[in-house]
C-alpha atoms as a PDB file:
ATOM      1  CA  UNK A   1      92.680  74.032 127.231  1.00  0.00           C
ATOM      2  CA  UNK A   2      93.721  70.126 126.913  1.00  0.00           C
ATOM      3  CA  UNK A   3      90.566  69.512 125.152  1.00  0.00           C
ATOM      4  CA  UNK A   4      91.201  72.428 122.072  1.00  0.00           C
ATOM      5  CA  UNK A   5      92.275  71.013 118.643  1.00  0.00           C
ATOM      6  CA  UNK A   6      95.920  71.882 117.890  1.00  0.00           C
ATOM      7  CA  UNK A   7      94.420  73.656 114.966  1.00  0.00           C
ATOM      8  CA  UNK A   8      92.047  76.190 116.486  1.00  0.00           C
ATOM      9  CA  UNK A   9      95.196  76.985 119.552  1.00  0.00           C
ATOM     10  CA  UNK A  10      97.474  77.476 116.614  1.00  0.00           C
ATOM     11  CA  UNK A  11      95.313  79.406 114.561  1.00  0.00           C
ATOM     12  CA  UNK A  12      93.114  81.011 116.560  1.00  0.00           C
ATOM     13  CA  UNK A  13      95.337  81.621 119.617  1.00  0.00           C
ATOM     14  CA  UNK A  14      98.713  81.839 118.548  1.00  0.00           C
ATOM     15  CA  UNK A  15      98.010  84.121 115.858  1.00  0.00           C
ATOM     16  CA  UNK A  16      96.864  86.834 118.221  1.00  0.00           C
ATOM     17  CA  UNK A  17     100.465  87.321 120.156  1.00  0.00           C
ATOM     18  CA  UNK A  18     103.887  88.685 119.617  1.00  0.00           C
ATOM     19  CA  UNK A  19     106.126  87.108 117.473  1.00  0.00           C
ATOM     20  CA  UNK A  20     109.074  86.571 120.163  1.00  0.00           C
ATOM     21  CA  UNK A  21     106.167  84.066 121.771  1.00  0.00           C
ATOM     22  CA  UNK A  22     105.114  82.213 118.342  1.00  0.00           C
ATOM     23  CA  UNK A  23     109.178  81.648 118.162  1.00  0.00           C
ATOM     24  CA  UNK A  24     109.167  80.063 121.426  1.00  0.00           C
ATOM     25  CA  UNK A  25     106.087  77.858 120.787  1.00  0.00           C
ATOM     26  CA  UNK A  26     107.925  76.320 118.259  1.00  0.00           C
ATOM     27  CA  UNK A  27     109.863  74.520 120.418  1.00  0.00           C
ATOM     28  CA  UNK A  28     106.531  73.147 122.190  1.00  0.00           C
ATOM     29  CA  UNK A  29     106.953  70.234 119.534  1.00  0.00           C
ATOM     30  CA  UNK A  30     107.120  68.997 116.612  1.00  0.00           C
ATOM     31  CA  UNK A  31     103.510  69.520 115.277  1.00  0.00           C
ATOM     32  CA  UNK A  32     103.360  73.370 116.473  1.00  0.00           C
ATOM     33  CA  UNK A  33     107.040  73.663 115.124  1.00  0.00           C
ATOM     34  CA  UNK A  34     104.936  72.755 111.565  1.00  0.00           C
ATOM     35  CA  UNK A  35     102.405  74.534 111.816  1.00  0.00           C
ATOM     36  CA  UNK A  36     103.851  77.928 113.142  1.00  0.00           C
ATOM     37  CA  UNK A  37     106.241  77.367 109.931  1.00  0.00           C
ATOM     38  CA  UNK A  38     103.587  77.017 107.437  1.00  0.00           C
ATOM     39  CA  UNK A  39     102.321  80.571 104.860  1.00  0.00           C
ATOM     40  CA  UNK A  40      99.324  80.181 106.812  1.00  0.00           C
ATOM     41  CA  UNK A  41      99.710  81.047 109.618  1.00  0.00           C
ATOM     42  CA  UNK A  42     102.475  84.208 109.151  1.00  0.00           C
ATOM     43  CA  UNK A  43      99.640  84.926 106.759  1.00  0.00           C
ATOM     44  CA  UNK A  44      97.202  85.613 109.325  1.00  0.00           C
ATOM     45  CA  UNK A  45      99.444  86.330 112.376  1.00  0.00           C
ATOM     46  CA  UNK A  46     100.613  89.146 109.922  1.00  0.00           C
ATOM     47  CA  UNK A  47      97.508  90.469 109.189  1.00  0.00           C
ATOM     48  CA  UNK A  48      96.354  90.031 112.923  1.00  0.00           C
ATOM     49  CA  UNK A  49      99.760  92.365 113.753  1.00  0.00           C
ATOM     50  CA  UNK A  50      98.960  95.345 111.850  1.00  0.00           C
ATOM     51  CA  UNK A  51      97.598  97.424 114.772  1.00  0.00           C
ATOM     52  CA  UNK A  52      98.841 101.034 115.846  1.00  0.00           C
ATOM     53  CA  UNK A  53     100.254  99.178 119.077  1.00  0.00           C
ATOM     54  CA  UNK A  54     102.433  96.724 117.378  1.00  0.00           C
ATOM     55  CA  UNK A  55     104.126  99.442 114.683  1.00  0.00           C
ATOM     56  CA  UNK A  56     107.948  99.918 115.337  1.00  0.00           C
ATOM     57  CA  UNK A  57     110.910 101.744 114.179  1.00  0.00           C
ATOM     58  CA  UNK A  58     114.392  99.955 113.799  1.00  0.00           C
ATOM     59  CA  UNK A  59     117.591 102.267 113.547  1.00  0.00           C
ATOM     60  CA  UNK A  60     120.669 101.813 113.185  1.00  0.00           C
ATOM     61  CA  UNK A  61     123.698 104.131 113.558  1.00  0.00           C
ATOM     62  CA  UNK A  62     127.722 103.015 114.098  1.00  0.00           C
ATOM     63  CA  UNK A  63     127.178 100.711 117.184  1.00  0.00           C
ATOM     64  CA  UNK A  64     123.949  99.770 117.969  1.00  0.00           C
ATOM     65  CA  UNK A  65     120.441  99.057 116.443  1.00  0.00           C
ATOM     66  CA  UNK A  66     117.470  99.520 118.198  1.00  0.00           C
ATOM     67  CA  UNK A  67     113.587  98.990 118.536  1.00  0.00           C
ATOM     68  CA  UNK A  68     111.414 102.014 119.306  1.00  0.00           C
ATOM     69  CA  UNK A  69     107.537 101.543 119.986  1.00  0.00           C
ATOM     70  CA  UNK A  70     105.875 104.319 118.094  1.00  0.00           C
ATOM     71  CA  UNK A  71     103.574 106.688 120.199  1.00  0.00           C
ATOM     72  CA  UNK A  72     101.136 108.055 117.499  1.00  0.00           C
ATOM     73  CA  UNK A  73      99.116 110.859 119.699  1.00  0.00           C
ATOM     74  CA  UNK A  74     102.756 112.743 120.278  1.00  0.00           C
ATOM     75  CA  UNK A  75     104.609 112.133 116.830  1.00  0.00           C
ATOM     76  CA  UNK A  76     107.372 110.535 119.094  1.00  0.00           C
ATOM     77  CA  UNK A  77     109.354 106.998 120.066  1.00  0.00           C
ATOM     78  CA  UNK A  78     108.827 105.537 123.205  1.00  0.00           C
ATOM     79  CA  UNK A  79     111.869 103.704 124.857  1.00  0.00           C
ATOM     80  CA  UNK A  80     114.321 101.925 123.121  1.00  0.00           C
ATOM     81  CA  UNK A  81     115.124  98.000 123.341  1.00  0.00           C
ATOM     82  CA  UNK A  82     118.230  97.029 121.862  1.00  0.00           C
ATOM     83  CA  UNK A  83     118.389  94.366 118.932  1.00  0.00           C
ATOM     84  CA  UNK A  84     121.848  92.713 118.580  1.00  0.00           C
ATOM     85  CA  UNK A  85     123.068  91.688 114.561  1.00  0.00           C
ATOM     86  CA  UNK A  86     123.038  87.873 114.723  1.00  0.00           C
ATOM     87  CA  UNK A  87     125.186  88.147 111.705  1.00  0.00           C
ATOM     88  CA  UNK A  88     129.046  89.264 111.341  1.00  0.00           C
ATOM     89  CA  UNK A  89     129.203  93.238 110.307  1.00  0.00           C
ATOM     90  CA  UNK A  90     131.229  96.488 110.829  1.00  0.00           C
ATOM     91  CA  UNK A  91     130.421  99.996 112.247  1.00  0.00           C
ATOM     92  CA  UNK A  92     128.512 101.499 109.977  1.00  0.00           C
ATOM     93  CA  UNK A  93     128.103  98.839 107.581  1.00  0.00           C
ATOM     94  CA  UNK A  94     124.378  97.315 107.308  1.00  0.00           C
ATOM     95  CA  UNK A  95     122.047  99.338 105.333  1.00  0.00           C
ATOM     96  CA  UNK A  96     118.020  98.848 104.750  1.00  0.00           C
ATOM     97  CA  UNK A  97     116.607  97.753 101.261  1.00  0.00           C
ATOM     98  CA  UNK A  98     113.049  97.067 101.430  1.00  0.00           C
ATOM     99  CA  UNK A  99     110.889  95.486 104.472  1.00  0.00           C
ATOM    100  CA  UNK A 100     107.326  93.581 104.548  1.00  0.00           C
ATOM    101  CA  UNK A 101     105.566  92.271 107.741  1.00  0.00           C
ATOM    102  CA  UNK A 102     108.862  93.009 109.865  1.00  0.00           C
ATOM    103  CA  UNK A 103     111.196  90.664 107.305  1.00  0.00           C
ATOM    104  CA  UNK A 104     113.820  93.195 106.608  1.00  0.00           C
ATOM    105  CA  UNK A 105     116.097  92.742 102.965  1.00  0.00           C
ATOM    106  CA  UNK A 106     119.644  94.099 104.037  1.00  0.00           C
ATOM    107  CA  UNK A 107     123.196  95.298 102.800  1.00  0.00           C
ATOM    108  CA  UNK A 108     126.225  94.271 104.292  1.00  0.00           C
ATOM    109  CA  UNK A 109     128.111  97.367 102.696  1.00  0.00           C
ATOM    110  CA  UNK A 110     131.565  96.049 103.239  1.00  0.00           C
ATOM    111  CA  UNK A 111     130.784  92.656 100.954  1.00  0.00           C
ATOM    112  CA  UNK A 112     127.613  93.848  99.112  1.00  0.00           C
ATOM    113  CA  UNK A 113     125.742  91.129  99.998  1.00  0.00           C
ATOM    114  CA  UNK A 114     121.869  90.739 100.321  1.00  0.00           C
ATOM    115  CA  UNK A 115     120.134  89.149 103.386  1.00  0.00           C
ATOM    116  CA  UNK A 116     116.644  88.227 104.970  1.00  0.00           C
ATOM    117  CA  UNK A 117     116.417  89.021 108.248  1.00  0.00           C
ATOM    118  CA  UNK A 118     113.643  88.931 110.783  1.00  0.00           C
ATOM    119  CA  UNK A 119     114.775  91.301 113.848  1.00  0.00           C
ATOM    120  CA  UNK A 120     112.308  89.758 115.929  1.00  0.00           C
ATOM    121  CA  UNK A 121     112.893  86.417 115.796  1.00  0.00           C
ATOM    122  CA  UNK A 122     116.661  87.432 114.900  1.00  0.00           C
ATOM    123  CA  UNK A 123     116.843  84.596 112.065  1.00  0.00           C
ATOM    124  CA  UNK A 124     118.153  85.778 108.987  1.00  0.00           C
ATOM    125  CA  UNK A 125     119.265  84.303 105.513  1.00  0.00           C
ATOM    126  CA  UNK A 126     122.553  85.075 103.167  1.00  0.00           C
ATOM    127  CA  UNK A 127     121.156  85.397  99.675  1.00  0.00           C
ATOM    128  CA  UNK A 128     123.890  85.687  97.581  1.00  0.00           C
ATOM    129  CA  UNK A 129     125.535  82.681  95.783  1.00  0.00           C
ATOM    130  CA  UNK A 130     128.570  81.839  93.927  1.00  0.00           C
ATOM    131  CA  UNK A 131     127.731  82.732  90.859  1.00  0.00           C
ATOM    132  CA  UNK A 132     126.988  86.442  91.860  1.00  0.00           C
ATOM    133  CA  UNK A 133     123.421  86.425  92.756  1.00  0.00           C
ATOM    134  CA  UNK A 134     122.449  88.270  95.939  1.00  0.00           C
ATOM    135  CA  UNK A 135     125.198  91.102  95.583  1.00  0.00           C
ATOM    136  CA  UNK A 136     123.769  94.703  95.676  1.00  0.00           C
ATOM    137  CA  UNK A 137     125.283  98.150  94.539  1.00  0.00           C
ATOM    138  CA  UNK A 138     124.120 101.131  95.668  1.00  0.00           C
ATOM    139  CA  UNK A 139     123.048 103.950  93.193  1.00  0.00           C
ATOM    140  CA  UNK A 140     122.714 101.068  90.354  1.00  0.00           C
ATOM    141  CA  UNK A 141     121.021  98.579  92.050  1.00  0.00           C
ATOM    142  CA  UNK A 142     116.644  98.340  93.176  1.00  0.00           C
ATOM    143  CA  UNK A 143     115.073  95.969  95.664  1.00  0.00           C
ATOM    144  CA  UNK A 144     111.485  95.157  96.570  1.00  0.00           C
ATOM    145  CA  UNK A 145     109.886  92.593  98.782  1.00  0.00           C
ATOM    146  CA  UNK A 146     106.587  90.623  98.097  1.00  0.00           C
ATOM    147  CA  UNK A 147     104.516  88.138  98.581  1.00  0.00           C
ATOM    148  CA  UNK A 148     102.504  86.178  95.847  1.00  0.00           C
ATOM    149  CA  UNK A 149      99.808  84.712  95.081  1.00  0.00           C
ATOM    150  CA  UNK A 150     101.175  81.202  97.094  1.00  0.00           C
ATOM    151  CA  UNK A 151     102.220  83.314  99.639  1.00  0.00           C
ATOM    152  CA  UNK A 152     105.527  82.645  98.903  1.00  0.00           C
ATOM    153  CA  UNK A 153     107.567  85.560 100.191  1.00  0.00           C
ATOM    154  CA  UNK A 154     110.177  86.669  96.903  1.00  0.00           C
ATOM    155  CA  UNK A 155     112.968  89.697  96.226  1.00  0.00           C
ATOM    156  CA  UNK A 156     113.067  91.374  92.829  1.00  0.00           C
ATOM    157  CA  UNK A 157     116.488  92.186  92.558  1.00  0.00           C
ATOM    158  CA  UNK A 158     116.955  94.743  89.225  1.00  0.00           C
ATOM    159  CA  UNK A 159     120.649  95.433  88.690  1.00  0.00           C
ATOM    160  CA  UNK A 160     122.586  97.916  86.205  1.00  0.00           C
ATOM    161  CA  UNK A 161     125.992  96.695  85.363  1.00  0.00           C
ATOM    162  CA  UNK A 162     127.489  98.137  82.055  1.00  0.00           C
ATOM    163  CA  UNK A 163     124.461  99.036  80.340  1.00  0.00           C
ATOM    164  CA  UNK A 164     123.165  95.937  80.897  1.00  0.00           C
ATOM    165  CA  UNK A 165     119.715  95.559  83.182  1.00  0.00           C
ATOM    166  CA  UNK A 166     118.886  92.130  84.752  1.00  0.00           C
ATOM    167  CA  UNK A 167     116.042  91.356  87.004  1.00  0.00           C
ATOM    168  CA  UNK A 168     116.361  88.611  88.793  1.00  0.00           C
ATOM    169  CA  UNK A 169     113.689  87.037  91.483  1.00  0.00           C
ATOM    170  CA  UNK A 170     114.654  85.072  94.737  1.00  0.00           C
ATOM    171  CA  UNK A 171     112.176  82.665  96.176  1.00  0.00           C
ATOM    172  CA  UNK A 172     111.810  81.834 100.038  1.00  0.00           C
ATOM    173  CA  UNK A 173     110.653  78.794  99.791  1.00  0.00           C
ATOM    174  CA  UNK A 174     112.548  77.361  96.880  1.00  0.00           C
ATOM    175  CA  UNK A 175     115.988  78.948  98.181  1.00  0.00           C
ATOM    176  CA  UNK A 176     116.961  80.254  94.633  1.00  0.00           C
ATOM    177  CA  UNK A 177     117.208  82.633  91.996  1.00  0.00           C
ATOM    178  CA  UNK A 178     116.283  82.911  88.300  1.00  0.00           C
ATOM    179  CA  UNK A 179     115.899  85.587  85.907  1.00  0.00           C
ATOM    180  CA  UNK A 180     112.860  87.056  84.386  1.00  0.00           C
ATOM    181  CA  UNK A 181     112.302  88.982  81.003  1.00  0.00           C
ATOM    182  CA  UNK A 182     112.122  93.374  81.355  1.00  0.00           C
ATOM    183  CA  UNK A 183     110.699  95.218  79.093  1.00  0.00           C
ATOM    184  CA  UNK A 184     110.068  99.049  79.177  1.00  0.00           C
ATOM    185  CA  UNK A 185     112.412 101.577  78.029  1.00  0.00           C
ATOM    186  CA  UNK A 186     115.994 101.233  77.432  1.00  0.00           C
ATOM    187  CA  UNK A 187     116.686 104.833  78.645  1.00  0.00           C
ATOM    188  CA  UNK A 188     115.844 103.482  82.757  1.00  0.00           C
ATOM    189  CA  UNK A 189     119.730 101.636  82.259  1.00  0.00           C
ATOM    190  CA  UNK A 190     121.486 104.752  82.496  1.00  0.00           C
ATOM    191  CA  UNK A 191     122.909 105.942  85.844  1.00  0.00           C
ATOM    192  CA  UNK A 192     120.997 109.230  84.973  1.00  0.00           C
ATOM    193  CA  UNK A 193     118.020 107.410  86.428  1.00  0.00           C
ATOM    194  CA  UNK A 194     117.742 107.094  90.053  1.00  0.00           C
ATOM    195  CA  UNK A 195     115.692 104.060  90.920  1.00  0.00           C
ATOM    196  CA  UNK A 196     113.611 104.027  94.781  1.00  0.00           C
ATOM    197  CA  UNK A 197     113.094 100.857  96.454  1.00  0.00           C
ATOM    198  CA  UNK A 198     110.225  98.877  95.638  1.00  0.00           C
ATOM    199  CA  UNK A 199     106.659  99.516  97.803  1.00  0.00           C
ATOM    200  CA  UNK A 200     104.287  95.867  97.752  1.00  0.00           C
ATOM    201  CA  UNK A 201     100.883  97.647  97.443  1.00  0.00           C
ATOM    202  CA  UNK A 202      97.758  95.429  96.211  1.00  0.00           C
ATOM    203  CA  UNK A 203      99.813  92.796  94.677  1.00  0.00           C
ATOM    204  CA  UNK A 204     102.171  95.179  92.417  1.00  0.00           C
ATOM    205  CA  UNK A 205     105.687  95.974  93.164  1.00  0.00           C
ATOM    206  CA  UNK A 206     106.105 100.185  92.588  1.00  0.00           C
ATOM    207  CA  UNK A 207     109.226 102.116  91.738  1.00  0.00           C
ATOM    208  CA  UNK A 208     109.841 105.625  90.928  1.00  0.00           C
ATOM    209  CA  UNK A 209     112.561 106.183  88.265  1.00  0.00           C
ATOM    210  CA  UNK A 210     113.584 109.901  87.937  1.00  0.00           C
ATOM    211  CA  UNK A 211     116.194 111.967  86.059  1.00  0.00           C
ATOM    212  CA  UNK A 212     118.469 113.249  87.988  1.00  0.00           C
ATOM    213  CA  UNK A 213     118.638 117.133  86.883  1.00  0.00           C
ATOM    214  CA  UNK A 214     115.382 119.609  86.483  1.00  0.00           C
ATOM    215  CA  UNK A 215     113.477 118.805  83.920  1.00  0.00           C
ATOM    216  CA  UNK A 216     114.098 115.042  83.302  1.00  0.00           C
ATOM    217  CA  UNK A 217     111.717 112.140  82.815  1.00  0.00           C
ATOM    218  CA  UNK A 218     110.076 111.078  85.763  1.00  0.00           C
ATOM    219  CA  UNK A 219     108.185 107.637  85.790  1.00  0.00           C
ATOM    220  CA  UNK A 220     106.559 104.754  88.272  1.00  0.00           C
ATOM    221  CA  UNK A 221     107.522 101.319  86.813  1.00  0.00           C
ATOM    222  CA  UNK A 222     105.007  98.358  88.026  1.00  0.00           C
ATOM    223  CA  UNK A 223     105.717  94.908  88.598  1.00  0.00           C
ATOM    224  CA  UNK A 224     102.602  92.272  88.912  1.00  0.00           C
ATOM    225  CA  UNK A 225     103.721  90.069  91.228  1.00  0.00           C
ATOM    226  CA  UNK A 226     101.455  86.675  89.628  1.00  0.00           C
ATOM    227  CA  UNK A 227     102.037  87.422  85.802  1.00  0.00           C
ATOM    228  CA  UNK A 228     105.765  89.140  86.499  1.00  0.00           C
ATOM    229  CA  UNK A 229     104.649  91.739  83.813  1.00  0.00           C
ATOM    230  CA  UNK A 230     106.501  95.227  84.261  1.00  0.00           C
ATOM    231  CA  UNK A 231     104.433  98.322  83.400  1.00  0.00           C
ATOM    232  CA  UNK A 232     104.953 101.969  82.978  1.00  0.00           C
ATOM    233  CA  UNK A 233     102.513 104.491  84.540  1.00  0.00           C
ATOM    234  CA  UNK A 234     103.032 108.368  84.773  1.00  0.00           C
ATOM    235  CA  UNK A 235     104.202 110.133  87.946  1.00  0.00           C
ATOM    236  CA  UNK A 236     101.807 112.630  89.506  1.00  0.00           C
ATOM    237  CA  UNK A 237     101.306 116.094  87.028  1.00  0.00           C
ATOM    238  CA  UNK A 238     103.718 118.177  89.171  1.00  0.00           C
ATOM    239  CA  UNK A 239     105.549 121.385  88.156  1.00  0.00           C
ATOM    240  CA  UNK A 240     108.965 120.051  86.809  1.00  0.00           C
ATOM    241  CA  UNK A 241     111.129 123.744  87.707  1.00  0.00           C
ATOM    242  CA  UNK A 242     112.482 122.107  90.392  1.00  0.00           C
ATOM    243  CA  UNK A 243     114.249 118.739  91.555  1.00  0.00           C
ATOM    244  CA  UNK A 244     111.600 116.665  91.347  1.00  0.00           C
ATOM    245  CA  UNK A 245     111.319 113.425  93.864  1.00  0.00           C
ATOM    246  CA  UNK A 246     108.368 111.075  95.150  1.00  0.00           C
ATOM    247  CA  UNK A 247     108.119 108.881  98.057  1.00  0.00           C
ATOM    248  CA  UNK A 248     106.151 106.059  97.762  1.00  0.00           C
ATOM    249  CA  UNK A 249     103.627 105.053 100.571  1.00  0.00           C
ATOM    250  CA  UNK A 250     101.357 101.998 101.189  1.00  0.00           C
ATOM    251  CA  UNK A 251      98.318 102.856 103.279  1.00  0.00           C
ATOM    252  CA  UNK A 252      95.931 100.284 104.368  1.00  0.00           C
ATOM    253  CA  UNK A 253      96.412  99.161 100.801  1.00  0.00           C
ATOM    254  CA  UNK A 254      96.265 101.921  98.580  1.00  0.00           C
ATOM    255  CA  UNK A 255      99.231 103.552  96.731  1.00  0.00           C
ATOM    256  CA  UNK A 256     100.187 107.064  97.768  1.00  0.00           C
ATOM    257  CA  UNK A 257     103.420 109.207  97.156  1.00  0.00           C
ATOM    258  CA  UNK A 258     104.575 112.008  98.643  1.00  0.00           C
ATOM    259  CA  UNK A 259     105.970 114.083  95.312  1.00  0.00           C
ATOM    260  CA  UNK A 260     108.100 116.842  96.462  1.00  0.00           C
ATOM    261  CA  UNK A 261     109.245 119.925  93.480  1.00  0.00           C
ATOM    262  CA  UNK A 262     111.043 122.980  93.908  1.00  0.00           C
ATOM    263  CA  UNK A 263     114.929 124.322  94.707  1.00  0.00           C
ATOM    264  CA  UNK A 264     114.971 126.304  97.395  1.00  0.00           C
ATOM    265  CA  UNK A 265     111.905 125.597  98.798  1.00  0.00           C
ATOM    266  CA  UNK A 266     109.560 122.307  98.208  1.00  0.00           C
ATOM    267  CA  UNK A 267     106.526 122.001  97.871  1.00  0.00           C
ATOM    268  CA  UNK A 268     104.875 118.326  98.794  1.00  0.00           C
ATOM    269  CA  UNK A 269     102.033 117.180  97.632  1.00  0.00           C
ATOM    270  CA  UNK A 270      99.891 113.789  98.721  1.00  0.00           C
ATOM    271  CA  UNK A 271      98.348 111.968  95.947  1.00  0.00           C
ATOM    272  CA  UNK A 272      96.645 108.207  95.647  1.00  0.00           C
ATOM    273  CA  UNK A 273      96.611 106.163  92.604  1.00  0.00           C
ATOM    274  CA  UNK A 274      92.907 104.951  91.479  1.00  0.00           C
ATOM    275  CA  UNK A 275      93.709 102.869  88.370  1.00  0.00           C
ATOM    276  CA  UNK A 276      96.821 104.010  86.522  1.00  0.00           C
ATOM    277  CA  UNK A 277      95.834 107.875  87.370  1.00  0.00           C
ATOM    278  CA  UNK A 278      96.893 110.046  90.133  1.00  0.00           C
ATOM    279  CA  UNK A 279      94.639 112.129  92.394  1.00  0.00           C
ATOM    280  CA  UNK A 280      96.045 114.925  94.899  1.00  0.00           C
ATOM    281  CA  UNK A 281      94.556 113.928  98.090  1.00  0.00           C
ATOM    282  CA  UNK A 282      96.454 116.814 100.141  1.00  0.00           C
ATOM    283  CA  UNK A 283      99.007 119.996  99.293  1.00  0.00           C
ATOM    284  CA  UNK A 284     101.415 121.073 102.007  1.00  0.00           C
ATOM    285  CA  UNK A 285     102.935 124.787 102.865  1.00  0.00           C
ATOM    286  CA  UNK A 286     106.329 125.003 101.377  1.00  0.00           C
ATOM    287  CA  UNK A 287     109.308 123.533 103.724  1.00  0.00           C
ATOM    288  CA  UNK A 288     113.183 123.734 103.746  1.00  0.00           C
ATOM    289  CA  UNK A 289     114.657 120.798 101.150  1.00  0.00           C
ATOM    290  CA  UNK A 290     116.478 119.201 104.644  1.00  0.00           C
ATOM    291  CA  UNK A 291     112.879 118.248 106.231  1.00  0.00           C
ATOM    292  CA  UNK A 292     111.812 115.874 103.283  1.00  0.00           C
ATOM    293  CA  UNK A 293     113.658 112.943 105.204  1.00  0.00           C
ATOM    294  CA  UNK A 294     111.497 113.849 107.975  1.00  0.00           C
ATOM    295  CA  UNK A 295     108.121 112.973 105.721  1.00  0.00           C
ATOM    296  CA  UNK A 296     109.717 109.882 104.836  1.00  0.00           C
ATOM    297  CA  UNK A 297     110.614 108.476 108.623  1.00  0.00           C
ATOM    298  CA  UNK A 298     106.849 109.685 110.411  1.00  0.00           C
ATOM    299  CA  UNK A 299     105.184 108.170 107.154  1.00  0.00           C
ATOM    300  CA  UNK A 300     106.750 105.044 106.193  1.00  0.00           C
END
C-alpha cells in the first residue's frame, strides 16, 4: 500500500467508498485534501455511487430529518439514521428545490433563502447575497441543479416578480451570480403558469409549465446547460378534459414523465423523449387523484 501513487489510491480507491469516508480522508493531508476537492474526482466517485445499494430517501417533517436506505425487492425503507441541520431553522421550515448526486438546493421558508447542502458530508452553502440574489418564492419561483460541461456544479434560478421574469445562474466554483438572456413566450410570466423544478437529464435542464385550469397550455421549457439557450418542446399528446400534470423523471439518462389527466379519476401515462418527440412507453389503470404523490416519491 506504501508503494501506490497517491493518484491511483485517490482515484482508483477512494472513489469506490462512501462519502462520510472520502470526508474523513481529507484530513489525511494536504495533497488528498486537493485532490478529494477537485471535479474529478466527485466526477467519478459520483458516477461510481449510482448503484441500487447506495440510493436513499431524505425526509423531513416538524422535528427531525432522516436517511432511509431504499429496499427495492419490497417497495419499502429500511431503518432510519437521523441527519441533524448544520444550519439555523424552525419546525417546519426547510423545504427541497432540486437535488443532483446527493447536493441538495434548499428553502429556509422563514427567510426565503437558497442553500447548497450536502447531507452527507453535512457542509452546506448560503447563496443569497445582498443585493437579493439567492431568495426564493414559492408558487413564482423555479430551481434546477446542473453540472456543465467543466463540471462546474451551477443553479438556474428563474424568478417572477411583477411581470417581470429573470433567470439568473449561480456558479460553485466562482461563488456568484449573473444573469442570462430568456427568451420564449411572454405568457410563462403569469402566475397562471405553474412552473416544476428543473430535472438535469443529458446535459439539458427540463421544466414543465402548465395552466392551471382544464384546458390550458401545457409546455416543457429546455435549458442547454453549455450554450444557456432555452427551448420550447410540446408536452406528451394527452387528453386535456381533465387537470392535466407531468412529473418529470431521469432514468439512467433518458427523459421520462409521468403525465397524469383526468378529475375524478387519473389516468397516468409513462412516456420517454427521443429527440424533441414523446413516446408512451407504459399506460396505467386509473387511480384516485391523492395517490399521484405516491408515483412521484417510489420514482424520483
Amino acid at each position: 500500500m506504501a508503494d501506490l501513487p497517491v493518484h491511483t489510491i485517490v482515484f482508483e480507491i477512494l472513489t469506490r467508498v462512501p462519502a462520510k469516508d472520502v470526508g474523513r480522508s481529507k484530513s489525511v493531508c494536504k495533497q488528498w485534501h486537493a485532490l478529494l476537492s477537485t471535479q474529478d474526482f466527485v466526477r467519478i466517485h459520483c458516477s461510481r455511487s449510482l448503484v441500487s445499494s447506495n440510493q436513499r430517501v431524505l425526509l423531513i417533517d416538524d422535528l427531525t430529518c432522516s436517511v432511509h436506505p431504499i429496499i427495492f425487492q419490497s417497495n419499502d425503507y429500511g431503518p432510519s439514521s437521523i441527519v441533524t441541520f448544520p444550519f439555523h431553522h424552525h419546525n417546519n421550515d426547510v423545504s427541497i428545490l432540486s437535488h443532483l448526486n446527493g447536493l441538495l438546493c434548499v428553502c429556509l421558508n422563514h427567510t426565503y433563502e437558497l442553500l447548497l447542502w450536502n447531507p452527507t458530508t453535512t457542509a452546506f452553502k448560503h447563496l443569497s447575497t445582498p443585493d437579493s440574489h439567492g431568495f426564493y418564492i414559492n408558487n413564482l419561483d423555479a430551481i434546477g441543479l446542473y453540472v456543465d460541461a467543466d463540471d462546474d456544479y451551477k443553479v438556474l434560478h428563474i424568478k417572477r416578480r411583477s411581470g417581470v421574469l429573470g433567470v439568473y445562474v449561480y456558479s460553485r466554483e466562482v461563488d456568484s451570480w449573473r444573469n442570462i438572456p430568456f427568451i420564449t413566450r411572454q405568457e410563462y410570466l403569469s402566475p397562471h403558469f405553474s412552473w416544476s423544478a428543473g430535472t438535469f437529464c443529458g446535459g439539458t435542464l427540463y421544466f414543465t409549465v402548465c395552466e392551471c385550469w382544464i384546458g390550458g397550455t401545457n409546455a416543457v421549457i429546455c435549458f442547454d446547460v453549455n450554450s444557456e439557450q432555452f427551448k420550447e418542446i410540446s408536452f406528451p399528446p394527452v387528453p386535456s378534459t381533465g387537470m392535466v400534470q407531468g412529473v418529470l423523471v431521469n432514468v439512467k439518462n433518458e427523459l421520462h414523465m409521468f403525465a397524469s389527466t383526468g378529475m375524478f379519476e387519473m389516468t397516468i401515462d409513462l412516456w420517454m423523449l427521443q429527440g424533441d418527440y414523446w413516446i408512451k412507453v407504459l399506460s396505467c389503470p386509473p387511480i384516485p387523484p391523492i395517490s399521484l404523490s405516491l408515483w412521484e416519491v417510489v420514482y424520483n
